[in-house]
Protein backbone atom coordinates (compact mmCIF):
# COMPACT_ATOMS: atom_id res chain seq x y z
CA UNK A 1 0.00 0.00 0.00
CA UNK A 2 1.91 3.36 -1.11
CA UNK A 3 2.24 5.95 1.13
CA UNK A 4 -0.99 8.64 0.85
CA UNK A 5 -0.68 12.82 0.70
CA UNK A 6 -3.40 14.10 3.73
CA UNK A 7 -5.47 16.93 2.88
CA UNK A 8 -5.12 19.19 6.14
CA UNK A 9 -7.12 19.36 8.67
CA UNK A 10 -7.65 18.65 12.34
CA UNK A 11 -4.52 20.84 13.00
CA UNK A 12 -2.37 18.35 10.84
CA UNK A 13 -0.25 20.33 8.58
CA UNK A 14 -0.97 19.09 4.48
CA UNK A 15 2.52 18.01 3.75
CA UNK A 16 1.65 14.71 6.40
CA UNK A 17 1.63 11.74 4.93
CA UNK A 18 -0.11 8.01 6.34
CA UNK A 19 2.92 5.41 6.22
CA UNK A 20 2.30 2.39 4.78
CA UNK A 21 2.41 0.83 8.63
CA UNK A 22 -0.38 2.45 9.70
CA UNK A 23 -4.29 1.07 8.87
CA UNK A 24 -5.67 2.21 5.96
CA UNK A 25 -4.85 4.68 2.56
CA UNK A 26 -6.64 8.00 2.23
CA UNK A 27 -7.06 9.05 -1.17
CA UNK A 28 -7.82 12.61 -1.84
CA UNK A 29 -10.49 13.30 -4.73
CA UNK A 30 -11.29 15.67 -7.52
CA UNK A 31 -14.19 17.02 -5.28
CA UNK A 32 -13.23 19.33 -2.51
CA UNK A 33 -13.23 17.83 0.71
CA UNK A 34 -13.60 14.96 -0.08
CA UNK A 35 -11.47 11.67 0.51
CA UNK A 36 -11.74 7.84 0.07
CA UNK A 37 -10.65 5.80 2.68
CA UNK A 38 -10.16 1.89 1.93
CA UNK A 39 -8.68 -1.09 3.50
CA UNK A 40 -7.82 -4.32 2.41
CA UNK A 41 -7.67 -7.43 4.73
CA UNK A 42 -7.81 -10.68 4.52
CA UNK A 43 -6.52 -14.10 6.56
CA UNK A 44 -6.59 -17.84 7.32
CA UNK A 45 -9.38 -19.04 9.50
CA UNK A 46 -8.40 -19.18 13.52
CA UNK A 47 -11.65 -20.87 14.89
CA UNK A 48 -13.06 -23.83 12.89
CA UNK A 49 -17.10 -22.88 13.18
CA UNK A 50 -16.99 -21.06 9.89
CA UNK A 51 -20.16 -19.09 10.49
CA UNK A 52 -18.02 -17.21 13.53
CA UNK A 53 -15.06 -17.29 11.37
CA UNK A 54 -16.97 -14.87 8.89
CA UNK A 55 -18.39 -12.63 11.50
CA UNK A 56 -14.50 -12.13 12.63
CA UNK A 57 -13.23 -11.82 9.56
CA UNK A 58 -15.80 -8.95 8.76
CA UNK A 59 -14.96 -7.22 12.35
CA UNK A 60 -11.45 -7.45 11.18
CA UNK A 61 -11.88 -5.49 8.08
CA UNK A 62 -14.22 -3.25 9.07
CA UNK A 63 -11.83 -2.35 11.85
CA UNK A 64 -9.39 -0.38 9.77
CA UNK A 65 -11.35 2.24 8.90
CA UNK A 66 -13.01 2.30 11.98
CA UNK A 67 -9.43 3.03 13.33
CA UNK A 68 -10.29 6.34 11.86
CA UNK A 69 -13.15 6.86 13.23
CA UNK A 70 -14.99 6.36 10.34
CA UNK A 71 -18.70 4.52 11.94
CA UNK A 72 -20.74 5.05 9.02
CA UNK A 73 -18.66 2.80 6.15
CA UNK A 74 -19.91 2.82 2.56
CA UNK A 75 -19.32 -0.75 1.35
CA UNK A 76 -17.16 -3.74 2.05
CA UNK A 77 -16.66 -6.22 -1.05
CA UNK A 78 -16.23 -9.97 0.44
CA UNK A 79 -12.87 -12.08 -1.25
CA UNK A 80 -12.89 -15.75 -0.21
CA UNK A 81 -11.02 -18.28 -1.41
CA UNK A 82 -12.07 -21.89 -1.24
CA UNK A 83 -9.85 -24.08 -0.36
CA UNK A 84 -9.17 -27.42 -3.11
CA UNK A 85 -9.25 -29.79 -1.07
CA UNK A 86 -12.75 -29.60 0.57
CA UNK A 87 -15.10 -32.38 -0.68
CA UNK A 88 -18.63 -31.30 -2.66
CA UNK A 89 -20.07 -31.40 0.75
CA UNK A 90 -17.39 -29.34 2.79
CA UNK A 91 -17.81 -26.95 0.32
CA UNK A 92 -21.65 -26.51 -0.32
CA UNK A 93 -21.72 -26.32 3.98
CA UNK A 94 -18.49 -24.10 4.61
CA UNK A 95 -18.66 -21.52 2.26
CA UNK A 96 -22.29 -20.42 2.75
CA UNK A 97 -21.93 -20.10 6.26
CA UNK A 98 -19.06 -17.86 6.03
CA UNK A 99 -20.58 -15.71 3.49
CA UNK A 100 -23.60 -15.38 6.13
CA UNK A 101 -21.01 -14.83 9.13
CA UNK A 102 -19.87 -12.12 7.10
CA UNK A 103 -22.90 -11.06 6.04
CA UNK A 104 -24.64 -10.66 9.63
CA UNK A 105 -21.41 -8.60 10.82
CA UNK A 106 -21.43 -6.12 8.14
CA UNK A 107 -25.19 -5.93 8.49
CA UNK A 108 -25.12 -5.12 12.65
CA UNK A 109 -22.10 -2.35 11.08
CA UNK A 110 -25.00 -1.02 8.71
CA UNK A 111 -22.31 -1.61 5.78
CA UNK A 112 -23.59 -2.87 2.63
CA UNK A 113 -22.10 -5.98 0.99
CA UNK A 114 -21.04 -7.72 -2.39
CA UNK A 115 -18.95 -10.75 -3.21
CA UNK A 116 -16.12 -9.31 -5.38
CA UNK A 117 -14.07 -12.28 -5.67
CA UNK A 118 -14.79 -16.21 -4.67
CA UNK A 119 -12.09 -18.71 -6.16
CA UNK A 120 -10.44 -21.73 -5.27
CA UNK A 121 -6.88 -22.12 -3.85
CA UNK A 122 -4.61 -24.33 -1.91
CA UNK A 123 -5.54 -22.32 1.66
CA UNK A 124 -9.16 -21.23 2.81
CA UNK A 125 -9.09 -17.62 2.99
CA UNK A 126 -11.42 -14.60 4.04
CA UNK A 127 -11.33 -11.28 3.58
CA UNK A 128 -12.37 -8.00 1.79
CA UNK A 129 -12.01 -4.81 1.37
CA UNK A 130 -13.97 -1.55 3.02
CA UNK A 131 -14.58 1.77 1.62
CA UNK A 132 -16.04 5.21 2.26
CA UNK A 133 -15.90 8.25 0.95
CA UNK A 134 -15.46 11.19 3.65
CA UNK A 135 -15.41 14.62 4.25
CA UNK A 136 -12.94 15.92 6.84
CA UNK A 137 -15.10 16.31 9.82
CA UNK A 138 -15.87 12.23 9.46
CA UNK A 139 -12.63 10.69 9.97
CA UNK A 140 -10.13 11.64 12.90
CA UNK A 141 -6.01 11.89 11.63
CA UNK A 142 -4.19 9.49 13.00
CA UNK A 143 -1.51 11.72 13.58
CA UNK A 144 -2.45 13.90 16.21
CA UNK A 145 -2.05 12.45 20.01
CA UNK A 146 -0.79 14.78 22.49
CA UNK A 147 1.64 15.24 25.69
CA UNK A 148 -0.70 14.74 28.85
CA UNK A 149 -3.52 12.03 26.76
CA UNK A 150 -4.22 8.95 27.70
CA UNK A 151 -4.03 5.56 25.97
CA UNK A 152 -7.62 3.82 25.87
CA UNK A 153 -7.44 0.30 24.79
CA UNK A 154 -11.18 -1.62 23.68
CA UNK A 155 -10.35 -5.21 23.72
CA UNK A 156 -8.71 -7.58 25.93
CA UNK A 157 -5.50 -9.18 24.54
CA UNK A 158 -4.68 -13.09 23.90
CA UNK A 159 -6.84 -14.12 21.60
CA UNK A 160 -4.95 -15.61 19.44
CA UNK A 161 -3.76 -18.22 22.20
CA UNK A 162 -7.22 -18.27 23.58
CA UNK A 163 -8.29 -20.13 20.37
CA UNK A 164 -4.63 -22.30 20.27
CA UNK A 165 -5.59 -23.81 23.79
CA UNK A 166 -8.72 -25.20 22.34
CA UNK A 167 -6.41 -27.01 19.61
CA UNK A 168 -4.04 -27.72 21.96
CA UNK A 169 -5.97 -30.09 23.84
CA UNK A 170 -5.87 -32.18 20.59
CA UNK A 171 -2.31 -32.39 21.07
CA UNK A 172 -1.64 -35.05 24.14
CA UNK A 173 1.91 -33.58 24.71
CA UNK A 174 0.91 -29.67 24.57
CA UNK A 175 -2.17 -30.76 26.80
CA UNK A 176 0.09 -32.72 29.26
CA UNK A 177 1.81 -29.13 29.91
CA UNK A 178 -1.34 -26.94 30.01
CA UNK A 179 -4.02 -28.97 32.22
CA UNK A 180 -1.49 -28.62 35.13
CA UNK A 181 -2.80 -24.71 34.90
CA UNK A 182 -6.13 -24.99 33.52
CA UNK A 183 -8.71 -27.55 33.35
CA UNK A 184 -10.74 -28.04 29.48
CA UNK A 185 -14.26 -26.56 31.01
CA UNK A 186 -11.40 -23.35 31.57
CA UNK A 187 -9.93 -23.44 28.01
CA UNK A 188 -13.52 -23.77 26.45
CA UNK A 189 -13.99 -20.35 28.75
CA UNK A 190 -11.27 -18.25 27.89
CA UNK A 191 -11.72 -19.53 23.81
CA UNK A 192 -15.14 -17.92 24.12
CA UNK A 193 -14.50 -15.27 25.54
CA UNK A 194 -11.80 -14.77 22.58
CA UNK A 195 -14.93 -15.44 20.16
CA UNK A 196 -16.72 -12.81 21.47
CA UNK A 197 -14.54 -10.47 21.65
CA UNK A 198 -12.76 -11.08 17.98
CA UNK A 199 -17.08 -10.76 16.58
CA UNK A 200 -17.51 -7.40 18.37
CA UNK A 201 -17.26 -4.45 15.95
CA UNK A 202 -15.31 -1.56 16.98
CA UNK A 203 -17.93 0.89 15.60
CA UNK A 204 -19.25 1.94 19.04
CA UNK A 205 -15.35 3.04 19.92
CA UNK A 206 -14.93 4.50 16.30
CA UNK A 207 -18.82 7.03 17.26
CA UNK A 208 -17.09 7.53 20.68
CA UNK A 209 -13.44 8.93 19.15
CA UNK A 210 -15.56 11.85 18.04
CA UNK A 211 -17.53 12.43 20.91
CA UNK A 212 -14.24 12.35 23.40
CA UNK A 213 -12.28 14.33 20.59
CA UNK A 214 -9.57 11.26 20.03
CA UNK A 215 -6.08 12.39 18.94
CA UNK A 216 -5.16 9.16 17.13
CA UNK A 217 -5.61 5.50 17.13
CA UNK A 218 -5.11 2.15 15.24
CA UNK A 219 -6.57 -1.17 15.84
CA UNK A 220 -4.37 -3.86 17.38
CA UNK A 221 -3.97 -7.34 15.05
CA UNK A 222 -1.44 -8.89 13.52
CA UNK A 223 1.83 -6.92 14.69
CA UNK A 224 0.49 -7.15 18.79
CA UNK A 225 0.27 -4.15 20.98
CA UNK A 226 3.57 -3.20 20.64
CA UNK A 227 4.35 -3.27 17.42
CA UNK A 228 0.87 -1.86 16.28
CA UNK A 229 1.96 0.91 19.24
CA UNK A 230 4.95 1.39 17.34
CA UNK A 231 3.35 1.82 14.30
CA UNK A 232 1.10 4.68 15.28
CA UNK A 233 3.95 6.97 17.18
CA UNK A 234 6.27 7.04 14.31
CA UNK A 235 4.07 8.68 12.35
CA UNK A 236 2.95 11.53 15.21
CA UNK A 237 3.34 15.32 14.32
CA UNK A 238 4.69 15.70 17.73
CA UNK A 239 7.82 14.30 19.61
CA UNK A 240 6.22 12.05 21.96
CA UNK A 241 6.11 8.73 23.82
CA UNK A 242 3.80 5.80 24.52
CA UNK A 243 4.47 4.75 28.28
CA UNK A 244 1.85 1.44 28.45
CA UNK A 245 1.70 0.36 32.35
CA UNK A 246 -1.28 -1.92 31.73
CA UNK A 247 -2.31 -4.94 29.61
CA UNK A 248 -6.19 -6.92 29.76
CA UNK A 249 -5.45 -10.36 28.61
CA UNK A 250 -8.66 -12.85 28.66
CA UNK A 251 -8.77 -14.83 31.74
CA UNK A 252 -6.26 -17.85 32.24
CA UNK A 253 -3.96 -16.39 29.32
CA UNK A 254 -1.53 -15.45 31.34
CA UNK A 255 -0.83 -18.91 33.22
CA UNK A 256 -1.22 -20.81 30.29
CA UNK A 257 2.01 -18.46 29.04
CA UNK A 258 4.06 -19.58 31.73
CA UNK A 259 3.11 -23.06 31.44
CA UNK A 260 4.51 -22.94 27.88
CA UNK A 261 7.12 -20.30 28.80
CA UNK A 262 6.21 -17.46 26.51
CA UNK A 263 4.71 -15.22 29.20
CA UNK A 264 7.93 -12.77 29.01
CA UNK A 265 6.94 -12.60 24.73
CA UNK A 266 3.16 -11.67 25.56
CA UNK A 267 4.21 -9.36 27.91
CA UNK A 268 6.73 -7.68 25.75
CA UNK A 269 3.52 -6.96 23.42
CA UNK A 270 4.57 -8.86 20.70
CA UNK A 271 2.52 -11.99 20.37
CA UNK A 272 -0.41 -11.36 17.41
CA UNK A 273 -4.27 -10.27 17.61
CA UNK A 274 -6.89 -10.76 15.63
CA UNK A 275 -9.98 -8.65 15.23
CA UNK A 276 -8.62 -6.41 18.63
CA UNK A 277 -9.98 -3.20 20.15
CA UNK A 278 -8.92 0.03 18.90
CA UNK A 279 -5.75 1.58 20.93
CA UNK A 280 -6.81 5.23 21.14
CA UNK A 281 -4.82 8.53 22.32
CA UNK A 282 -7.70 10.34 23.98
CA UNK A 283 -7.75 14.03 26.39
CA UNK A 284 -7.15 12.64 30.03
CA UNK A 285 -10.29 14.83 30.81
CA UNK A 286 -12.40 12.79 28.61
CA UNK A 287 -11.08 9.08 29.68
CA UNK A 288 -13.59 8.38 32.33
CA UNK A 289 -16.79 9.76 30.44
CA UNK A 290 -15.57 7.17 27.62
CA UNK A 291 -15.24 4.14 29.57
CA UNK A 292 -18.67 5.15 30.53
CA UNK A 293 -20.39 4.91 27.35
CA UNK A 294 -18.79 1.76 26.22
CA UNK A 295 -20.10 -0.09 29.31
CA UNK A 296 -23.71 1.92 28.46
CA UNK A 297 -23.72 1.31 24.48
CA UNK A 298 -21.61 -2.40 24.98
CA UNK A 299 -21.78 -3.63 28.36
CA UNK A 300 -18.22 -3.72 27.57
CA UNK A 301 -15.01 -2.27 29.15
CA UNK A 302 -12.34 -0.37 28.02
CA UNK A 303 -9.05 0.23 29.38
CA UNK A 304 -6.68 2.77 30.41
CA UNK A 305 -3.35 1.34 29.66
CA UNK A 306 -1.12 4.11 29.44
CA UNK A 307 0.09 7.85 28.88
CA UNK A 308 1.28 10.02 26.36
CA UNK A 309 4.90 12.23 27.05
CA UNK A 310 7.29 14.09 25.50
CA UNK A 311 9.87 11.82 23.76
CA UNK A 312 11.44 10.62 20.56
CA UNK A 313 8.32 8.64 18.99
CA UNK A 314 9.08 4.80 20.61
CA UNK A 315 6.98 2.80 22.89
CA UNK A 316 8.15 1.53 26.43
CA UNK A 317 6.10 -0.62 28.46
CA UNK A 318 6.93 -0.55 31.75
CA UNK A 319 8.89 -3.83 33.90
CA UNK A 320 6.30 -4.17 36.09
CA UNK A 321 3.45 -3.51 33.64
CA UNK A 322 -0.09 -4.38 35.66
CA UNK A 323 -1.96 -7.16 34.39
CA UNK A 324 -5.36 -7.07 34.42
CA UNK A 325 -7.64 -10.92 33.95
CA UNK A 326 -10.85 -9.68 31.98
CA UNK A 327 -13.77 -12.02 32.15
């Protein structure tokens, strides 16, 4: 994705440019004021229901632009590719159910949808790509956090290994090493907790950037919350820092880590996400009214999980970072 001139605004001066590390391009227009902003996402299934695994794989598209703040989204086109090697009947029951998974997420977003491409291929894969065209005062710079904000995170973290214990009970050797932490009845808990979480739009965060007057933000996936942390400062019109002294994880994520000995990785913020909450530089004044209205709109939490200071645009989490066990 090449690197996109901004059209000023929000105090962001017009020679800024979006990096190709950050969520999604913003293509100016011939008509004043007037931008397209598109994303294009697409992955392997994680859970095998593939009804859920469309409804993720929707909230993971859609999430880009909602990064943005973009809640009102003009389309999203649906790519899937089938994988070869499903049988007649694999494929006349999987694919329909993950066009509907997708389907019923887009539709709770209020984003229309079309098929743009369905072939067949080695790997299943899901995906697509979301659009909408914008004036200024609809999408929020992702440029802009300030000294003295606070950083809001949506989602709990460890999903990703929520859904690997479930496999990993398959796996008599793996399983051995986990059930001395966790029993199966806890694994089936924390994987649908993940579930949940990796379904839920961010669209209710993306209405509430503009209503708290957000700074910046990105959505946490693929790269962890570090290096999607990362991402986001580099690009920052000012010199600043991200201090994170708090990470969510689902509940039992964290003992399962040290069971397996990766706790020090997820704690460094680099193990991957899919479909996370949006990690949003928000006015310290407006933090509490925020959290609020996600547990009004959601009956869901948010998080603070750090500050913004003066620095040279890098990302420190702390030694003795709190953890918090989300339910």
């Amino acid at each position: 994705m090449e690197d996109t001139q901004l059209q000023s605004s929000h105090n962001v001066p017009n020679n800024t440019k979006i990096g190709i590390g950050l969520d999604a391009c913003l293509i100016p227009t011939r008509f004043e004021n007037y931008s397209i902003i598109q994303t294009v996402d697409f992955f392997y299934p994680l859970v095998d229901d593939p009804y859920l695994m469309g409804k993720i794989a929707c909230a993971n598209v859609l999430s880009d632009l909602y990064a943005f703040g973009i809640y009102q989204i003009d389309k999203t086109q649906m790519i899937v590719s089938i994988c070869d090697q499903f049988s007649e009947k694999e494929c006349s029951v999987i694919t329909p159910l993950m066009f509907k998974g997708f389907q019923d997420a887009a539709q709770l977003g209020g984003v229309k949808v079309v098929l743009q491409n369905c072939s067949y291929n080695p790997w299943c894969i899901i995906g697509g790509v979301a659009t909408s065209l914008c004036t200024e005062n609809e999408y929020i710079h992702p440029l802009n956090a300030q000294i003295g904000d606070v950083l809001i995170l949506t989602k709990p973290l460890g999903v990703q290994m929520a859904c690997n214990i479930l496999r990993w009970c398959e796996n008599p050797q793996k399983w051995e090493t986990i059930m001395k932490t966790l029993t199966k009845e806890e694994a089936l808990e924390s994987y649908h907790i993940a579930v949940r979480n990796m379904c839920r739009l961010n669209k209710t965060a993306a209405y509430l950037m503009h209503k708290y007057d957000a700074h910046a933000a990105t959505d946490v996936t693929g790269f962890g919350i570090l290096g999607h942390a990362e991402n986001l400062v580099q690009y920052q019109t000012h010199d600043i820092m991200f201090i994170i002294h708090t990470l969510p994880f689902i509940k039992n994520i964290i003992k399962v880590a040290e069971a397996l000995g990766t706790k020090t990785r997820l704690l460094n913020g680099r193990v991957p996400e899919t479909s996370g909450g949006l990690l949003i530089s928000l006015p310290k004044e407006n933090v509490d009214n925020f959290c609020r209205d996600m547990r009004e709109y959601e009956n869901c939490d948010a998080w603070v999980i750090g500050n913004v200071v003066a620095g040279s645009k890098t990302v420190h989490i702390i030694d003795n970072v709190k953890i918090v066990e989300v339910n």
